[in-house]
C-alpha atoms as a PDB file:
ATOM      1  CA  UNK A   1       0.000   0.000   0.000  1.00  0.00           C
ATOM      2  CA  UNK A   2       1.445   3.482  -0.885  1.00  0.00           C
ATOM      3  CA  UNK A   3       1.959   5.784   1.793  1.00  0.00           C
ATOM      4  CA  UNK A   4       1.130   9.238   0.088  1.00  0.00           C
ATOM      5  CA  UNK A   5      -0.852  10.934   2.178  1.00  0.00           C
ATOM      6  CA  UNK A   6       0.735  13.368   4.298  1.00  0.00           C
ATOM      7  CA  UNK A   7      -0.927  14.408   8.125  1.00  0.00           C
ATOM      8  CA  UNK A   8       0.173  17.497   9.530  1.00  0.00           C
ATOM      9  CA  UNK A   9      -0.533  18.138  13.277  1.00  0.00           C
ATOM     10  CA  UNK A  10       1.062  21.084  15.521  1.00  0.00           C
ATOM     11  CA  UNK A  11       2.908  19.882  18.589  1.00  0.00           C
ATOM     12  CA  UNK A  12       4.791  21.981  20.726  1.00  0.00           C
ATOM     13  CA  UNK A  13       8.170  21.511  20.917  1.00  0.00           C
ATOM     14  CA  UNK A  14       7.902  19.267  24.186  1.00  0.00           C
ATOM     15  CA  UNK A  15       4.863  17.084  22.826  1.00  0.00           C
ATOM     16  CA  UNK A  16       7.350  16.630  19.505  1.00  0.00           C
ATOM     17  CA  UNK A  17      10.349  15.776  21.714  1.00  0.00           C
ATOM     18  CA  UNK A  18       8.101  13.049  24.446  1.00  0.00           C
ATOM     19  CA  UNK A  19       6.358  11.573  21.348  1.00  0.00           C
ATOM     20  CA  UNK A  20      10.385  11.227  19.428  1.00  0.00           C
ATOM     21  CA  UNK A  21      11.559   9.576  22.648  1.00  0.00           C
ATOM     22  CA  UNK A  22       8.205   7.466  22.698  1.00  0.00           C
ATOM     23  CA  UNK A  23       9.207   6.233  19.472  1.00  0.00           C
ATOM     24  CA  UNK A  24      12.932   5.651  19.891  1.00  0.00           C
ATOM     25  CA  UNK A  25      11.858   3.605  23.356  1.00  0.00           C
ATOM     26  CA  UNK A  26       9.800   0.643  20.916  1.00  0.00           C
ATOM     27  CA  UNK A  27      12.730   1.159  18.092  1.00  0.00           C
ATOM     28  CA  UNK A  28      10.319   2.236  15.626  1.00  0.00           C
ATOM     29  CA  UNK A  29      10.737   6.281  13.622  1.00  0.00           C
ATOM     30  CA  UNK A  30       7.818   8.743  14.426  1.00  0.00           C
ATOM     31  CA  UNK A  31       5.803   7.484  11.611  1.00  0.00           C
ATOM     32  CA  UNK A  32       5.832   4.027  11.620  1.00  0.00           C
ATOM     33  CA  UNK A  33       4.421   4.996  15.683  1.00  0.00           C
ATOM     34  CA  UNK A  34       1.757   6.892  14.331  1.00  0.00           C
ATOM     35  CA  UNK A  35       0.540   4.347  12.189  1.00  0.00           C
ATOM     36  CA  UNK A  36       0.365   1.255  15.010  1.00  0.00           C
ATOM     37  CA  UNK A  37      -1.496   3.793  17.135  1.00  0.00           C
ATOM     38  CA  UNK A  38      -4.116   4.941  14.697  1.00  0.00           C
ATOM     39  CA  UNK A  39      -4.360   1.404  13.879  1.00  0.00           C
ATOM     40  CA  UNK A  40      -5.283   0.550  17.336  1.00  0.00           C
ATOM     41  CA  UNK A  41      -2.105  -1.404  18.419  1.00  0.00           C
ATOM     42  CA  UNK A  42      -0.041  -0.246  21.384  1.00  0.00           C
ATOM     43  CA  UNK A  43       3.709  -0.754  21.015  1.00  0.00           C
ATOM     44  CA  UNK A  44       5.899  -2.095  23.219  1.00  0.00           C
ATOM     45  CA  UNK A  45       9.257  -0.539  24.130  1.00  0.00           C
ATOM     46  CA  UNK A  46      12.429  -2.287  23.574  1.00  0.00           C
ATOM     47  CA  UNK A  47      13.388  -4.692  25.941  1.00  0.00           C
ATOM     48  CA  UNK A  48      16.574  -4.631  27.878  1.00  0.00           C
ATOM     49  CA  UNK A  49      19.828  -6.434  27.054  1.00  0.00           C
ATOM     50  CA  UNK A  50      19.114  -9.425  29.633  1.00  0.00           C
ATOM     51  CA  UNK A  51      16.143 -10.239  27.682  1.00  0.00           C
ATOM     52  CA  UNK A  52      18.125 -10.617  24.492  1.00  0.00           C
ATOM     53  CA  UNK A  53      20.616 -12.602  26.585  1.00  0.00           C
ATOM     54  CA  UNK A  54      17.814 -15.050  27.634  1.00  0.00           C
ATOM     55  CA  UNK A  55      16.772 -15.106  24.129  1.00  0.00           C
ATOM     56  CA  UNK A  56      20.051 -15.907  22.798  1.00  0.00           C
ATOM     57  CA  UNK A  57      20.738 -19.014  25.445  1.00  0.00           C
ATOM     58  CA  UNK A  58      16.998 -20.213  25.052  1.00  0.00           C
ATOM     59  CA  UNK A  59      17.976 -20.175  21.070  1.00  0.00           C
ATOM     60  CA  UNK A  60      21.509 -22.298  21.850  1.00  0.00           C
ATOM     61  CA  UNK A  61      19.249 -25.002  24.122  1.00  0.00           C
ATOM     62  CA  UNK A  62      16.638 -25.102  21.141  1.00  0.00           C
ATOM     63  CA  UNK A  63      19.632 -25.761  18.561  1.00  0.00           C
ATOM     64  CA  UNK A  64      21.240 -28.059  20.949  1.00  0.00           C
ATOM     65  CA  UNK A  65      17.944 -29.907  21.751  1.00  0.00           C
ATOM     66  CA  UNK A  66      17.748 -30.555  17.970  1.00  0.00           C
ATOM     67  CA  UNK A  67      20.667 -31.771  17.068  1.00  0.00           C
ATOM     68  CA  UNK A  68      20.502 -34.282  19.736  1.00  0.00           C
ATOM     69  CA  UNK A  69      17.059 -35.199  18.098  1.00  0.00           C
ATOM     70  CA  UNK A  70      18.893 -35.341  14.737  1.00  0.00           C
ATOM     71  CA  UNK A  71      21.377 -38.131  16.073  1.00  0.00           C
ATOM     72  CA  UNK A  72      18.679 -40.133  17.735  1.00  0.00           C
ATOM     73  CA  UNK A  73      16.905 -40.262  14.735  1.00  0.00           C
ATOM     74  CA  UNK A  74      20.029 -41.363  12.881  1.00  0.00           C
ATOM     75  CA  UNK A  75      21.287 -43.975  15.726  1.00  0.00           C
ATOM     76  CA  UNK A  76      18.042 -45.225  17.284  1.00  0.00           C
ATOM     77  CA  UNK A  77      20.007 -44.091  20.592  1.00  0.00           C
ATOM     78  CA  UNK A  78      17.160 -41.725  22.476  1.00  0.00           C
ATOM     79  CA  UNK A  79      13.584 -41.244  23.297  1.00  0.00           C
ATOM     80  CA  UNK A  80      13.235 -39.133  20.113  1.00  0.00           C
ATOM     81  CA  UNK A  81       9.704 -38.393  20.478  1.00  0.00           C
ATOM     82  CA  UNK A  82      10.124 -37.102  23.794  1.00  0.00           C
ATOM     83  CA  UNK A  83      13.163 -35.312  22.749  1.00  0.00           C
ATOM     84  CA  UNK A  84      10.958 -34.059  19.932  1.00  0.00           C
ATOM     85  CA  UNK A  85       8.179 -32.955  22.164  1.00  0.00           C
ATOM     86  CA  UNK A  86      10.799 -31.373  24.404  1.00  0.00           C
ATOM     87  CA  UNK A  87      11.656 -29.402  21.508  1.00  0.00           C
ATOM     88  CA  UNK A  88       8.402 -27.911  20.499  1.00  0.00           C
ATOM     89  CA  UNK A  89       7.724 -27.170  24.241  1.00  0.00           C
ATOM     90  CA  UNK A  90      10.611 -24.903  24.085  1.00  0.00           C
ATOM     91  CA  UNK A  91      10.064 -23.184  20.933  1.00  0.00           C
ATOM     92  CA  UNK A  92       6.462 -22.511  22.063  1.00  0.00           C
ATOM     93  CA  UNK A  93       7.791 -20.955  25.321  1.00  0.00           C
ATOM     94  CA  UNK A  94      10.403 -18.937  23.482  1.00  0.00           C
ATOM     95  CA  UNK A  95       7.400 -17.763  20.338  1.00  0.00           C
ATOM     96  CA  UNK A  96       5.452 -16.883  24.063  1.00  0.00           C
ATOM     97  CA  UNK A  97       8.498 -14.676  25.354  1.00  0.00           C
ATOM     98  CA  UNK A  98       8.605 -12.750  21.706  1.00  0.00           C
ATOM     99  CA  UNK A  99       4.945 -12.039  21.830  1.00  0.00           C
ATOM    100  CA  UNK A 100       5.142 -11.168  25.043  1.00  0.00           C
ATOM    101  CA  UNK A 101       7.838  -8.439  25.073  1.00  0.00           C
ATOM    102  CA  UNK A 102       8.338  -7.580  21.295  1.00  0.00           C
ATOM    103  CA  UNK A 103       4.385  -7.602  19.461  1.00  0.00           C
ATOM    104  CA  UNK A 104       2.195  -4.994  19.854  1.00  0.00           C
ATOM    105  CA  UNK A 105      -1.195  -5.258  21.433  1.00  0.00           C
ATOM    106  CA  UNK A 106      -3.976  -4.557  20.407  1.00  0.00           C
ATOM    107  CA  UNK A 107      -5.102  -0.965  22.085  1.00  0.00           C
ATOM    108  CA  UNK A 108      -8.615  -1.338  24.145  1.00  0.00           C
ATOM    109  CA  UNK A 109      -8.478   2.349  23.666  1.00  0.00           C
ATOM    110  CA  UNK A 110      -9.648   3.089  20.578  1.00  0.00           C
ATOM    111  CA  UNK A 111     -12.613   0.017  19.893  1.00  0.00           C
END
């Protein structure tokens, strides 16, 4: 969809500065802020670097976790369905983290 419409609206130089800082907090530019709010979503702001550390180890157990499901399916040597199921538990969990701290919401506000 193009975006070629322009919307004007006076601020004064405080309002322009909190909503900028707004904006930088959930990583997104002034724009791409205005258009999750008029669409009803609420952002969320960027999470801190221990999240992304938790993130990062939760990723190493999930590749881990698979390649030890790779070489039970190759040597017959594991509970590979549980390992399996293990697997998907943990990628579910880690989908649940994302959503919870990265997607916007939808905004209660404006229905």
């Amino acid at each position: 969809m193009a975006k070629n419409e322009i919307f004007k609206a006076r601020l004064t130089l405080q309002e322009k500065e909190d909503y900028a800082r707004k904006a930088q907090r959930c990583c997104l530019d002034m724009s791409a802020l205005f258009r999750l709010l008029i669409r009803g979503y609420e952002p969320k702001e960027k999470p801190d670097e221990e999240f992304y550390a938790h993130m990062r180890e939760l990723s190493g157990i999930a590749n881990n976790i698979n390649q030890l499901t790779m070489k039970a399916h190759t040597y017959g040597g594991i509970d590979a369905a549980r390992l399996e199921a293990e697997l998907e538990r943990l990628n579910q969990f880690q989908l649940a983290i994302e959503k919870k701290y990265l997607e916007p919401e939808k905004s209660r506000l404006w229905q």
